[in-house]
C-alpha atoms as a PDB file:
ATOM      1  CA  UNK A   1     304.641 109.745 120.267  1.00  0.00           C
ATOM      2  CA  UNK A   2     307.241 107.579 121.763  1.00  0.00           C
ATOM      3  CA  UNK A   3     310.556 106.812 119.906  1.00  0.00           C
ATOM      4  CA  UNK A   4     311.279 103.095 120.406  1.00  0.00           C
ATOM      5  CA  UNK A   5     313.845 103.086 117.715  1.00  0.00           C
ATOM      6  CA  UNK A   6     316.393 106.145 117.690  1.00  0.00           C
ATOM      7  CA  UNK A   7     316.419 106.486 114.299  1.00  0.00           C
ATOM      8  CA  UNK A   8     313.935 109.012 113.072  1.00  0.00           C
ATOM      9  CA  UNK A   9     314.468 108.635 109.029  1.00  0.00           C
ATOM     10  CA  UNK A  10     313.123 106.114 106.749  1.00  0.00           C
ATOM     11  CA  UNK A  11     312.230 102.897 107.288  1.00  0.00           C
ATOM     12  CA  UNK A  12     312.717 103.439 111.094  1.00  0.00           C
ATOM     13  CA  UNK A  13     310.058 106.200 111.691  1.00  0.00           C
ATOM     14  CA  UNK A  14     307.359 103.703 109.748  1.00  0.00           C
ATOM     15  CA  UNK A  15     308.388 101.205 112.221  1.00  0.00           C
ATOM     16  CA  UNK A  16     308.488 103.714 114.977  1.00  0.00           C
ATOM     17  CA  UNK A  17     305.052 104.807 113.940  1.00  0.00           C
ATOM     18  CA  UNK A  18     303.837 101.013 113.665  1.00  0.00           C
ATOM     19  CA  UNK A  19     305.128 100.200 117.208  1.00  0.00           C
ATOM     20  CA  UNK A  20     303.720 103.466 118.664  1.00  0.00           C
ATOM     21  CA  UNK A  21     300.040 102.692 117.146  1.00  0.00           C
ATOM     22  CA  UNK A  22     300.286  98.780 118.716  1.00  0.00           C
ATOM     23  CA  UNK A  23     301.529 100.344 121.928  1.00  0.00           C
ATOM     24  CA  UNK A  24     298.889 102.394 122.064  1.00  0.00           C
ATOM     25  CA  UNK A  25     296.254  99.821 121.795  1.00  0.00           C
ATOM     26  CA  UNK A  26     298.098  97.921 124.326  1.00  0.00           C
ATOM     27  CA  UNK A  27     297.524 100.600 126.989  1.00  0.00           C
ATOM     28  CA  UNK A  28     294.117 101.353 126.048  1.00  0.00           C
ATOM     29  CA  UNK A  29     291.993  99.820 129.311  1.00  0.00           C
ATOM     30  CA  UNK A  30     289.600  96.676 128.752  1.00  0.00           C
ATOM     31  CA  UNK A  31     286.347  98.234 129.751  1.00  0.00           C
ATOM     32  CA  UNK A  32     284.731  95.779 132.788  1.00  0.00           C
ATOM     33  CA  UNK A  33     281.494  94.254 132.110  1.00  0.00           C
ATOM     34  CA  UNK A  34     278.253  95.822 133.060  1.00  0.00           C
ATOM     35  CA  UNK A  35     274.856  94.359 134.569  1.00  0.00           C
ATOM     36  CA  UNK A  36     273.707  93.236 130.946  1.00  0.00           C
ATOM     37  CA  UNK A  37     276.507  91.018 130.146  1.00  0.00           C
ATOM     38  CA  UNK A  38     276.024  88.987 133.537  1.00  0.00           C
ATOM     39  CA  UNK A  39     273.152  86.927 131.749  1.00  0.00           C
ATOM     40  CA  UNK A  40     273.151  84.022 129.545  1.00  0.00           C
ATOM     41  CA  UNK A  41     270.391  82.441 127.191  1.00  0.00           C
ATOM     42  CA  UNK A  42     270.514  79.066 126.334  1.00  0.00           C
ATOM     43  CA  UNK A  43     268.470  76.300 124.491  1.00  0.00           C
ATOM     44  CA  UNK A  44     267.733  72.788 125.468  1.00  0.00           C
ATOM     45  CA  UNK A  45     265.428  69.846 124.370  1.00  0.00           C
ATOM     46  CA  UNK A  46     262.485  71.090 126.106  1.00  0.00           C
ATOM     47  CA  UNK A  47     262.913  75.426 125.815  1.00  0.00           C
ATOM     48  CA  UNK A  48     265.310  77.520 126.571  1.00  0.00           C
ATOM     49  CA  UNK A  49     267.057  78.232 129.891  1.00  0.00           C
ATOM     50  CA  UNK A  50     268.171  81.969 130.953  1.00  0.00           C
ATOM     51  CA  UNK A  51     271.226  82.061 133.748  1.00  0.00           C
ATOM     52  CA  UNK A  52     271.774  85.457 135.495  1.00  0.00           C
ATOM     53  CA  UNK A  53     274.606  85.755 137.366  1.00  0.00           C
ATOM     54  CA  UNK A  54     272.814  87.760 140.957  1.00  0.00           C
ATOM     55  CA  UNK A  55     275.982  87.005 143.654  1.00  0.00           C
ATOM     56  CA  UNK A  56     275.019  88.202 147.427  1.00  0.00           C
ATOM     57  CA  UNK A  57     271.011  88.385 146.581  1.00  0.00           C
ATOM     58  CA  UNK A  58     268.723  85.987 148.345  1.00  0.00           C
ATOM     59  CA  UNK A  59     265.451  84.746 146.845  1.00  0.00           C
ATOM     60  CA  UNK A  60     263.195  87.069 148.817  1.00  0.00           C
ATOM     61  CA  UNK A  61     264.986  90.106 147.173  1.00  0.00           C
ATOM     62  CA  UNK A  62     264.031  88.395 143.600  1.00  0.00           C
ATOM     63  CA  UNK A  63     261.052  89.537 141.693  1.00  0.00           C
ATOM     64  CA  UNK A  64     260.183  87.556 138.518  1.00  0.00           C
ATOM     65  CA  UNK A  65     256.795  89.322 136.337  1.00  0.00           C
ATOM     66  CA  UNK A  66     255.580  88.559 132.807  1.00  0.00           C
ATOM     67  CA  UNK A  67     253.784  91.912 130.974  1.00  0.00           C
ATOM     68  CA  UNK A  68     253.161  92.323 127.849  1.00  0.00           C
ATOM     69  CA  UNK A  69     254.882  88.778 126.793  1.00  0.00           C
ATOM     70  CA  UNK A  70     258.152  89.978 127.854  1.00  0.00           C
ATOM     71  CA  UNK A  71     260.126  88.499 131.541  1.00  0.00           C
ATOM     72  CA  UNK A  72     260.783  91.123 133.889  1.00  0.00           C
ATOM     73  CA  UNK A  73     263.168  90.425 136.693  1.00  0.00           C
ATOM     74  CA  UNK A  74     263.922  92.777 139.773  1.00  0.00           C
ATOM     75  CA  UNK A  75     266.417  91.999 142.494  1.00  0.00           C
ATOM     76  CA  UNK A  76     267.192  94.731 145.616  1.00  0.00           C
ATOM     77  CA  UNK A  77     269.481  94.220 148.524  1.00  0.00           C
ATOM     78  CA  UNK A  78     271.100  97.212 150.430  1.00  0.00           C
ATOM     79  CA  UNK A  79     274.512  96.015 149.798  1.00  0.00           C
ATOM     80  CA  UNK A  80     274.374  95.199 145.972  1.00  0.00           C
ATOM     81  CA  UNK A  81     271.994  97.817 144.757  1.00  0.00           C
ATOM     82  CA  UNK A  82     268.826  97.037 142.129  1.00  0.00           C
ATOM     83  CA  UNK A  83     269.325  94.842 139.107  1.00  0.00           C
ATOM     84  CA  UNK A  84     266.566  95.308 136.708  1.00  0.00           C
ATOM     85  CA  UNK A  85     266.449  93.307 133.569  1.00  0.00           C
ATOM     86  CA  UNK A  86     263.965  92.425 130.573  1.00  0.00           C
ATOM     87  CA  UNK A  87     263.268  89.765 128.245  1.00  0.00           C
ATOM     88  CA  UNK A  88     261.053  89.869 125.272  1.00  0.00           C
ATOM     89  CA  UNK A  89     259.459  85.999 124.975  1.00  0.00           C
ATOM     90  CA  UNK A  90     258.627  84.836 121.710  1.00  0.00           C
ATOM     91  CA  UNK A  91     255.194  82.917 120.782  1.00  0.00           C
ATOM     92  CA  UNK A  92     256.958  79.701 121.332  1.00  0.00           C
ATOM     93  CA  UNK A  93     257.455  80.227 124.875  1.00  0.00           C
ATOM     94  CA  UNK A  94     255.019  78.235 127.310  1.00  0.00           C
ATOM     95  CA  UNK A  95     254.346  80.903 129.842  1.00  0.00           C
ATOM     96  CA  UNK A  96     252.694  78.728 132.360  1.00  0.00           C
ATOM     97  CA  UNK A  97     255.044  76.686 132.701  1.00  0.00           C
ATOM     98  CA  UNK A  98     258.149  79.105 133.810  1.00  0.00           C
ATOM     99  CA  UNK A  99     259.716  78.529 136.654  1.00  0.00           C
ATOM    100  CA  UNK A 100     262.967  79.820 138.401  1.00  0.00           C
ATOM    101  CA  UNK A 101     265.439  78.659 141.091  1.00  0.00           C
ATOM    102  CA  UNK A 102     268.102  80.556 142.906  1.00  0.00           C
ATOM    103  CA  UNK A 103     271.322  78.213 143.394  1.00  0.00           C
ATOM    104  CA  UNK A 104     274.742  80.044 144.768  1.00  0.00           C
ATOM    105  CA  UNK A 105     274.262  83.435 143.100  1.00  0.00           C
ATOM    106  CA  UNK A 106     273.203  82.327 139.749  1.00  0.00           C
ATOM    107  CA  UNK A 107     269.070  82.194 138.920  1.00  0.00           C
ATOM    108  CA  UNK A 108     268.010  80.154 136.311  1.00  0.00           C
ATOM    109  CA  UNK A 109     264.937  80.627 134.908  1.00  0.00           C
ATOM    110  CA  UNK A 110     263.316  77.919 132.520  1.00  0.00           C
ATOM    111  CA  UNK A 111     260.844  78.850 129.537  1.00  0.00           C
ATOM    112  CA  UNK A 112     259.636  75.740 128.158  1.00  0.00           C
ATOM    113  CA  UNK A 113     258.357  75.172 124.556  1.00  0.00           C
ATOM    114  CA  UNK A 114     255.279  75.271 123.573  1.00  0.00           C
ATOM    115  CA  UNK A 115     254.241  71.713 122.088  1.00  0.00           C
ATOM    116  CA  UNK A 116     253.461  72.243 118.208  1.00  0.00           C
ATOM    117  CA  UNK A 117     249.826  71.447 117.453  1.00  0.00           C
ATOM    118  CA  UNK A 118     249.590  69.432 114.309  1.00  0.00           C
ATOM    119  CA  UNK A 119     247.446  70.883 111.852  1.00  0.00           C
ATOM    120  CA  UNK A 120     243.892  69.016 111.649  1.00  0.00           C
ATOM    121  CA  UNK A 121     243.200  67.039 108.567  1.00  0.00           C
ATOM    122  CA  UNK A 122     239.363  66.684 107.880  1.00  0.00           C
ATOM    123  CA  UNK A 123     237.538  66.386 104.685  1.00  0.00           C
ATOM    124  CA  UNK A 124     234.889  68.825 103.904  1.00  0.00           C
ATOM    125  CA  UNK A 125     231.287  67.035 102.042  1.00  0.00           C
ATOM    126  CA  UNK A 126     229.989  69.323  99.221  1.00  0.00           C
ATOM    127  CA  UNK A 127     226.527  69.818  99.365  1.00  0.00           C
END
């Protein structure tokens, strides 16, 4: 523990101890992001659209799947290494309909919305 004040007694060591507790969370590192903070999921009008942040990969190193209703997505390049990522999909999710483009590092992938069926209406006769 670090004595910013020189006093020792009193009030002084509860500020010194105040001080050396804020100091110390000052010079605690920030920890640096990792692969599954480099992604993004937003909605629109017409689904959603996911953004993954894939610098230095070209679109023939990209691998997009869907299995068991989730998105699987694969990238490999000798320089950067594997990314591997996956995305459970909802029912609401359109799955023919994804598609995907590649655009300065950054993939976006777009998973439309289903269209809502309206419930039918019919009367039934009694016989």
């Amino acid at each position: 523990m670090r004595n910013i004040l020189p006093w020792n007694q009193g009030i002084f060591a509860d500020i010194n101890t105040i001080l050396n507790r804020t100091l110390s969370q000052i010079d605690t590192p920030v920890p640096t992001p990792s692969a599954t903070e480099k992604h993004a999921l937003y909605s629109t009008p017409q689904g959603w659209a996911l953004r993954v942040d894939l610098p230095g990969y070209e679109k023939s190193e990209i691998t997009i799947s869907l299995e068991d209703n989730a998105l699987k997505l694969s990238a490999a390049n000798e320089n950067r290494g594997t990314t591997d990522l996956s995305f459970a999909l909802g029912d609401e999710v359109e799955t023919t309909d994804i598609n995907a483009k590649l655009t300065n590092g950054v993939l976006e992938i777009l998973l439309p919305k289903k269209e809502e069926v309206a419930p039918e209406n019919k009367t039934i006769a009694v016989q």
